[in-house]
C-alpha atoms as a PDB file:
ATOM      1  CA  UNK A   1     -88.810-214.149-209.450  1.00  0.00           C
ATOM      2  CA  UNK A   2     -91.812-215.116-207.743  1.00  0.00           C
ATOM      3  CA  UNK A   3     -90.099-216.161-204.578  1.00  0.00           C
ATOM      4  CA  UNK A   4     -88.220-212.504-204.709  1.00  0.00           C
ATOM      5  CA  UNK A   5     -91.228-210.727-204.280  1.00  0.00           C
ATOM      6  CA  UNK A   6     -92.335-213.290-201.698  1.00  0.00           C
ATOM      7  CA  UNK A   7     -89.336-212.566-199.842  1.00  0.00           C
ATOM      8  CA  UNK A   8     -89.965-208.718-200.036  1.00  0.00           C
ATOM      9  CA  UNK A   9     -93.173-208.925-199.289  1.00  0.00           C
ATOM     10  CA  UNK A  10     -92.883-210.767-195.988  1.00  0.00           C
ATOM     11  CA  UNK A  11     -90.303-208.596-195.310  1.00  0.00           C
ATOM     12  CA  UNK A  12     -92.569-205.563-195.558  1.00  0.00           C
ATOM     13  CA  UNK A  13     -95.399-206.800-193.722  1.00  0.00           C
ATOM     14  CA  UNK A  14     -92.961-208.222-190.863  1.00  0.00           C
ATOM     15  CA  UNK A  15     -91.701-204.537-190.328  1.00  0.00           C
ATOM     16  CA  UNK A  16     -95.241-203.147-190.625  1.00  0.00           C
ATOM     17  CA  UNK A  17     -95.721-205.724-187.932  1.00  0.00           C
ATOM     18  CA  UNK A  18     -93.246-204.327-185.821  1.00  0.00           C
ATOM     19  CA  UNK A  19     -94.302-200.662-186.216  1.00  0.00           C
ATOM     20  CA  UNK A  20     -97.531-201.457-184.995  1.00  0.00           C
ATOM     21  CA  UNK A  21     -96.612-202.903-181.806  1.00  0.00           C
ATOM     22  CA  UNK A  22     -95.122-199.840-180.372  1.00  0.00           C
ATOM     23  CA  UNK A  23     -96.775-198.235-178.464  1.00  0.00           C
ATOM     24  CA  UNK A  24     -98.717-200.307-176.284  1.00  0.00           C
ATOM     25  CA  UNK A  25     -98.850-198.126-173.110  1.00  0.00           C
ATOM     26  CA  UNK A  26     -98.611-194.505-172.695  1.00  0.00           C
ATOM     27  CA  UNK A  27     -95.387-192.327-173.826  1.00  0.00           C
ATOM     28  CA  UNK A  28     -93.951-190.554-171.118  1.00  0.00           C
ATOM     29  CA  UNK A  29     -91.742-186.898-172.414  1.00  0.00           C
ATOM     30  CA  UNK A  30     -89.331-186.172-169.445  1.00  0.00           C
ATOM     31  CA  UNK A  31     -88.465-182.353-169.379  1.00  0.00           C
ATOM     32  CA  UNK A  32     -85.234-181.739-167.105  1.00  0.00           C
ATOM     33  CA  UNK A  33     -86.839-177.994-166.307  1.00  0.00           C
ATOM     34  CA  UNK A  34     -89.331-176.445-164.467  1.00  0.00           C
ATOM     35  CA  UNK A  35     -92.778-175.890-165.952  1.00  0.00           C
ATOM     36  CA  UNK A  36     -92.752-172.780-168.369  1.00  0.00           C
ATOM     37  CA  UNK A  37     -89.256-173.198-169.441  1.00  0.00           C
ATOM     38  CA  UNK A  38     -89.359-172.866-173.351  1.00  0.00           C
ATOM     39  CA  UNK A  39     -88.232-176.550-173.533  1.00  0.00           C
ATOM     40  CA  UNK A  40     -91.560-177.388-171.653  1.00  0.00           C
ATOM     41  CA  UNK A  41     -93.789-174.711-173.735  1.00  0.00           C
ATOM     42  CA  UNK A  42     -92.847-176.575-176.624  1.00  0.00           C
ATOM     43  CA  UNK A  43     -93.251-180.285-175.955  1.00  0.00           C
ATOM     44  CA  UNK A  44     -96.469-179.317-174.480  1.00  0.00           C
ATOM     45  CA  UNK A  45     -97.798-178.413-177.469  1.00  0.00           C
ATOM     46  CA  UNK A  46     -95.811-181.135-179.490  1.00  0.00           C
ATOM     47  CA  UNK A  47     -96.990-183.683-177.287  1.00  0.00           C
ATOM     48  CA  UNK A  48    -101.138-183.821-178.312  1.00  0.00           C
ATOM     49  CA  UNK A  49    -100.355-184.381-182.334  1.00  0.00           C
ATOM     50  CA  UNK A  50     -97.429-186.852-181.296  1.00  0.00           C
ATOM     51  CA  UNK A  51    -100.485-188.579-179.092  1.00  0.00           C
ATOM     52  CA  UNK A  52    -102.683-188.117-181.883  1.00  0.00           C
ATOM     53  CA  UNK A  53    -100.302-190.134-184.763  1.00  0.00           C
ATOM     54  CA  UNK A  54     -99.215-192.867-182.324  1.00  0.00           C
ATOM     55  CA  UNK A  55    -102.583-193.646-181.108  1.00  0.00           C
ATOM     56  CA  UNK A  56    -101.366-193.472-177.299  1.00  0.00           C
ATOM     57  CA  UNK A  57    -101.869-191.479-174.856  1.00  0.00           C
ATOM     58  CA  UNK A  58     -98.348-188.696-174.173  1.00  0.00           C
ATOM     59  CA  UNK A  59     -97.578-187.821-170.894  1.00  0.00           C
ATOM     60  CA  UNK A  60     -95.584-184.435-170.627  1.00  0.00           C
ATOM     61  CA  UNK A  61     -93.601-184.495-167.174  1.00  0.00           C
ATOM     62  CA  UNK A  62     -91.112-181.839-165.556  1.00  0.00           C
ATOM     63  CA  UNK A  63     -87.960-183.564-163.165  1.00  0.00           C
ATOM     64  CA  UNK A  64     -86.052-180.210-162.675  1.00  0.00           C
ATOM     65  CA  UNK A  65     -83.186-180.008-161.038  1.00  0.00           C
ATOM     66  CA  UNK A  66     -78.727-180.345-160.655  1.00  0.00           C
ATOM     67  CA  UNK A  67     -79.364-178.223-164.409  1.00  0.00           C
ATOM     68  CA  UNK A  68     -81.655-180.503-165.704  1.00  0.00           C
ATOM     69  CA  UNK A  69     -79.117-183.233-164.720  1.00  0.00           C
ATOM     70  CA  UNK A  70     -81.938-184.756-162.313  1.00  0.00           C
ATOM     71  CA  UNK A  71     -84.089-185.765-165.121  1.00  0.00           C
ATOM     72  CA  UNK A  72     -82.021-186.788-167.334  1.00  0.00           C
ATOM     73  CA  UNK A  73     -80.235-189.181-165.065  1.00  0.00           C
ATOM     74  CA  UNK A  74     -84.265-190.525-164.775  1.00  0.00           C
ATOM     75  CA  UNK A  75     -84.099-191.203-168.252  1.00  0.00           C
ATOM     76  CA  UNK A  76     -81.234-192.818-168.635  1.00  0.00           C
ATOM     77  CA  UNK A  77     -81.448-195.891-165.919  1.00  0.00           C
ATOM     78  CA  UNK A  78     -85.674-196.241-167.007  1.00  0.00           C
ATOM     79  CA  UNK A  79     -85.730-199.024-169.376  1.00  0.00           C
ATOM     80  CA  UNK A  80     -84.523-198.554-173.398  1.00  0.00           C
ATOM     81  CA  UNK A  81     -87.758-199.248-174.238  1.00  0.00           C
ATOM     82  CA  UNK A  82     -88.917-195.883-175.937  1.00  0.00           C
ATOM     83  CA  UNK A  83     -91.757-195.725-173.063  1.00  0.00           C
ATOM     84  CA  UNK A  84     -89.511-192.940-171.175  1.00  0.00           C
ATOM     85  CA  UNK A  85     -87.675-190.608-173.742  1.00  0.00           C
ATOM     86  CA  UNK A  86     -86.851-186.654-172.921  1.00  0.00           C
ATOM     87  CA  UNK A  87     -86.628-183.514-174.341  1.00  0.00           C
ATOM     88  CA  UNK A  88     -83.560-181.675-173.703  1.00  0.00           C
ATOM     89  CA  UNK A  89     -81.588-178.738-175.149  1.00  0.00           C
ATOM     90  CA  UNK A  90     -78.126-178.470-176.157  1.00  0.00           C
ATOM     91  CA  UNK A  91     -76.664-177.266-172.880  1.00  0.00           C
ATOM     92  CA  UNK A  92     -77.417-180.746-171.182  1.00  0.00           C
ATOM     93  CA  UNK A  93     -75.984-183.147-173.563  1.00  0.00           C
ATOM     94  CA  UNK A  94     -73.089-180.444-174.759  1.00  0.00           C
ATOM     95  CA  UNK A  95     -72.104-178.019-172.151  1.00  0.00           C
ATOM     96  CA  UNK A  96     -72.581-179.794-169.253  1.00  0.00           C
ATOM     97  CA  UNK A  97     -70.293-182.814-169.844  1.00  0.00           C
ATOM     98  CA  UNK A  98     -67.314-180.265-170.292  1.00  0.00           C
ATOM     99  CA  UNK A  99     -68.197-177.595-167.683  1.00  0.00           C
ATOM    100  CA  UNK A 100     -69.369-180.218-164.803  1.00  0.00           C
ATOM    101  CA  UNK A 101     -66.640-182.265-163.051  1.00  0.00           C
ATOM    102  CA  UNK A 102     -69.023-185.256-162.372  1.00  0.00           C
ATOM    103  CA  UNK A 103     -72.776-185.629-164.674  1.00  0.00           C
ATOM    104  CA  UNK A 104     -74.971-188.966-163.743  1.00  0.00           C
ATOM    105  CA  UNK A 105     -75.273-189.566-167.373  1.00  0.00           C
ATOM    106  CA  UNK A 106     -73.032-190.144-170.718  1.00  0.00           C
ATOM    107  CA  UNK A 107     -74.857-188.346-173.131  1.00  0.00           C
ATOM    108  CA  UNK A 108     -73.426-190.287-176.218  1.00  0.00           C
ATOM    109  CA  UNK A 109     -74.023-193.952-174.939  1.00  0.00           C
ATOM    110  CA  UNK A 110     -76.920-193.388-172.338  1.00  0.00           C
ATOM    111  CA  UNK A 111     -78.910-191.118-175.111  1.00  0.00           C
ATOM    112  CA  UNK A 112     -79.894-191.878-178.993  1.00  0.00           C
ATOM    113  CA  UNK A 113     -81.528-188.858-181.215  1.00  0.00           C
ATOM    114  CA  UNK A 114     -84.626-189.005-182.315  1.00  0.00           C
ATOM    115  CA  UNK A 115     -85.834-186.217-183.266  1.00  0.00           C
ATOM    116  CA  UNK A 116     -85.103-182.301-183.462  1.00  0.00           C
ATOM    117  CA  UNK A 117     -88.755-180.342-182.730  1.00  0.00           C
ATOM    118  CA  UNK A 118     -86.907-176.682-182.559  1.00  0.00           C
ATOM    119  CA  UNK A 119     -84.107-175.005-183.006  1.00  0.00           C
ATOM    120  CA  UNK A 120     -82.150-172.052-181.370  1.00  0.00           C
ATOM    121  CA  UNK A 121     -79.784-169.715-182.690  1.00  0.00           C
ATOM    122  CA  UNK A 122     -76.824-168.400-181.264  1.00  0.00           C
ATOM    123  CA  UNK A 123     -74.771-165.916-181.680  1.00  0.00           C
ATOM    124  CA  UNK A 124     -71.143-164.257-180.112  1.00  0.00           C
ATOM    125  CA  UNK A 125     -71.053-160.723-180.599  1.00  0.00           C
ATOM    126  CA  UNK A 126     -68.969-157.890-179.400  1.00  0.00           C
ATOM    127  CA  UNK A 127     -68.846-153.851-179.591  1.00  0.00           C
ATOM    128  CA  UNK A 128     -67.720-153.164-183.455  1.00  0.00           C
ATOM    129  CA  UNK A 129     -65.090-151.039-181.906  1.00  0.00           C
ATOM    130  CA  UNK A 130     -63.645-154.253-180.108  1.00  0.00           C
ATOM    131  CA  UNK A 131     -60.052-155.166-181.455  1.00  0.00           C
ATOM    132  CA  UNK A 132     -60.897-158.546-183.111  1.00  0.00           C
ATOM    133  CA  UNK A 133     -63.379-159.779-186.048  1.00  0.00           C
ATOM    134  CA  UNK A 134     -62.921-163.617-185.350  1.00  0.00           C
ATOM    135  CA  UNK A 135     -63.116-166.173-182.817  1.00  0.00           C
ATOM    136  CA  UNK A 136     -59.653-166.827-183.492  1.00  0.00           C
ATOM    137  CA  UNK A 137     -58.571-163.401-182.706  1.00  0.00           C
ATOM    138  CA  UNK A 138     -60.920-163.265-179.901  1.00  0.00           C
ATOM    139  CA  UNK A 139     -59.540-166.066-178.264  1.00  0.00           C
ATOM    140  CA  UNK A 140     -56.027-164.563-178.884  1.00  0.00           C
ATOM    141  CA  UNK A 141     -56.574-161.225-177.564  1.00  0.00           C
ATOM    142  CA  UNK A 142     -58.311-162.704-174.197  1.00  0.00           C
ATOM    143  CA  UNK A 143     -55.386-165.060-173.664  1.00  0.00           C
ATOM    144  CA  UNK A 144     -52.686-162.583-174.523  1.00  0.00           C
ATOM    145  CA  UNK A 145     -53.822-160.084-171.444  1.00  0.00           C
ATOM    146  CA  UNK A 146     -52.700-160.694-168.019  1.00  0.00           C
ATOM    147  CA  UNK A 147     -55.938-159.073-166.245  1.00  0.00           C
ATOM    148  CA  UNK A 148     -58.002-162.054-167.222  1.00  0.00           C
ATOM    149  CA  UNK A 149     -60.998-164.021-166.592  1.00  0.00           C
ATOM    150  CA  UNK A 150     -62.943-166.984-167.649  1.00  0.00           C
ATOM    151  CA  UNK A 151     -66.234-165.840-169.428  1.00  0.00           C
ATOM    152  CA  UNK A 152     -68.923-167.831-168.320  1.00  0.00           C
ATOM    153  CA  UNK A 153     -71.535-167.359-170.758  1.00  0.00           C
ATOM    154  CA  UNK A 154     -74.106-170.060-172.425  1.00  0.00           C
ATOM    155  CA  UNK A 155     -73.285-168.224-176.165  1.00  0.00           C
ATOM    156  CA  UNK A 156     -69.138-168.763-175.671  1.00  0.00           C
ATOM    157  CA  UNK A 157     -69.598-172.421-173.662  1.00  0.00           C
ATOM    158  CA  UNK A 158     -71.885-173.573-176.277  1.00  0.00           C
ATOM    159  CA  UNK A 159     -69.129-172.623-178.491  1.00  0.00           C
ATOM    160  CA  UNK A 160     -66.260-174.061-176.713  1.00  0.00           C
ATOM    161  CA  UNK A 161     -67.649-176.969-175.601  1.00  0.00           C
ATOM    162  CA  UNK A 162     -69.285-177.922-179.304  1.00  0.00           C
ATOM    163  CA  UNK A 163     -69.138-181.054-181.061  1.00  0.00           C
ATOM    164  CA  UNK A 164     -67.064-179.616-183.785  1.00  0.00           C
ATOM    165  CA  UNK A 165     -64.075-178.791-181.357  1.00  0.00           C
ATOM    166  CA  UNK A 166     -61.534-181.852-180.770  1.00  0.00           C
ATOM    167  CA  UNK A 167     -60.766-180.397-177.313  1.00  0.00           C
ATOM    168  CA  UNK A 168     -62.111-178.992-174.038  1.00  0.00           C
ATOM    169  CA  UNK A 169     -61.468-175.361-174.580  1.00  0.00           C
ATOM    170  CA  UNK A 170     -61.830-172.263-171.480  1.00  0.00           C
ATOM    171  CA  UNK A 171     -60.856-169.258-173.167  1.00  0.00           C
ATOM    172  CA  UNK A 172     -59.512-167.040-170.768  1.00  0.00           C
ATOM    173  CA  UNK A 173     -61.187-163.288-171.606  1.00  0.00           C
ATOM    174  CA  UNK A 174     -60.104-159.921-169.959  1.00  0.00           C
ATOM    175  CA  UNK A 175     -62.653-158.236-168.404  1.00  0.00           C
ATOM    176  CA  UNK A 176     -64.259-155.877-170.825  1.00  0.00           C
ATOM    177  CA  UNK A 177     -63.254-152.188-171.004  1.00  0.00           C
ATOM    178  CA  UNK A 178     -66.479-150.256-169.152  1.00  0.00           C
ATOM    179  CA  UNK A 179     -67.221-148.208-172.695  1.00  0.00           C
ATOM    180  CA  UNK A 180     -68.478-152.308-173.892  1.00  0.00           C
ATOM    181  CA  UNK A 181     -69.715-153.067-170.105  1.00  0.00           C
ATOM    182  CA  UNK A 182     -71.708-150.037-170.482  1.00  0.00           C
ATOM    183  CA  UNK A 183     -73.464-150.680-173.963  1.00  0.00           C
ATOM    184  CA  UNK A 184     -73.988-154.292-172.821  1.00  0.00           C
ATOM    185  CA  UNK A 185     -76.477-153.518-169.980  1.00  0.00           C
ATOM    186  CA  UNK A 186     -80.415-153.381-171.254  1.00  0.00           C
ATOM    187  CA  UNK A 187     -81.857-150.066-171.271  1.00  0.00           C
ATOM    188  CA  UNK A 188     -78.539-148.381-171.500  1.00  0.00           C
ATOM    189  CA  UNK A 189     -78.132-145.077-172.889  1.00  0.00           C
ATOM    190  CA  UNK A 190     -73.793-144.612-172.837  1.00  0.00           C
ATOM    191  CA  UNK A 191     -71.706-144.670-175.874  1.00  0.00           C
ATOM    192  CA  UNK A 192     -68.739-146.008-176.055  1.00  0.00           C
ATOM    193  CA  UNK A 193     -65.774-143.814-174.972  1.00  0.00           C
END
């Protein structure tokens, strides 16, 4: 019994141990945006109570650029050594790897989780006058029309390209009649024909 609890013990203290050593030098939080993006806003004012608990100092540091692409590629050649670690949103480690033919990074082996700080909600929506209820019927009415295009929109990629869907999906959608274009636009006073 006694050499149980000797074991555990040693255990625990060896994996205090560890926690302690980390960090030694300052955290750096890459954000793949421009200052005042709300990914920025919000790691700067994470960043002073994660300094604060690791007893290091947390450097916040914008590498815009390519869609964020630029820093992220930073991230993933600096060492795996949790010295360099970014913030990023969904569109960079979902969207893009299905919407851009060539991205510097894999976002499932060059990336591990750590943490979620915030979280956005989304949303497809349509005129309640539009002839489907459902994504499924959306998708069917878009790609039963002739007069087509692809919607490019973050709310519908987001959806396409999610990690729930087996397959890379581009829904082709008709343009939409002028009565929803209309009621889309902000500040718009027309009703729907």
């Amino acid at each position: 019994m006694l050499k149980i609890v000797m074991t555990i013990a040693i255990w625990l203290l060896s994996a205090l141990a560890q926690a302690q050593s980390y960090p030694t030098k300052p955290v750096r939080i890459v954000i793949p945006f421009p200052p005042g993006n709300t990914t920025d806003i919000m790691t700067r004012l994470i960043a002073p109570k994660m300094s604060e608990r690791l007893g290091q100092q947390v450097i916040v540091e914008n590498r815009p650029g390519a869609s964020g692409m630029l820093g992220l590629d930073y991230v993933a050649r600096s060492p795996a050594d949790g010295y360099t670690i970014a913030c990023v949103q969904g569109g960079n480690m979902v969207v893009l790897p299905h919407t851009s033919k060539s991205i510097p990074y894999d976002p499932l082996k060059d990336f591990a989780p750590i943490a979620v700080s915030t979280t956005n909600y989304l949303a497809i929506v349509a005129d309640p006058k539009a002839p489907f209820k459902t994504i499924g019927e959306m998708v069917k009415y878009a790609t039963g029309r002739a007069a087509s295009r692809i919607l490019r929109s973050s709310i519908c990629a987001r959806w396409a390209a999610s990690p729930t869907r087996t397959s890379r999906t581009r829904a082709r959608l008709p343009s939409p009649p002028t009565s929803w274009a209309d009621r889309s636009r902000p500040g718009s006073t027309a009703s729907p024909a």
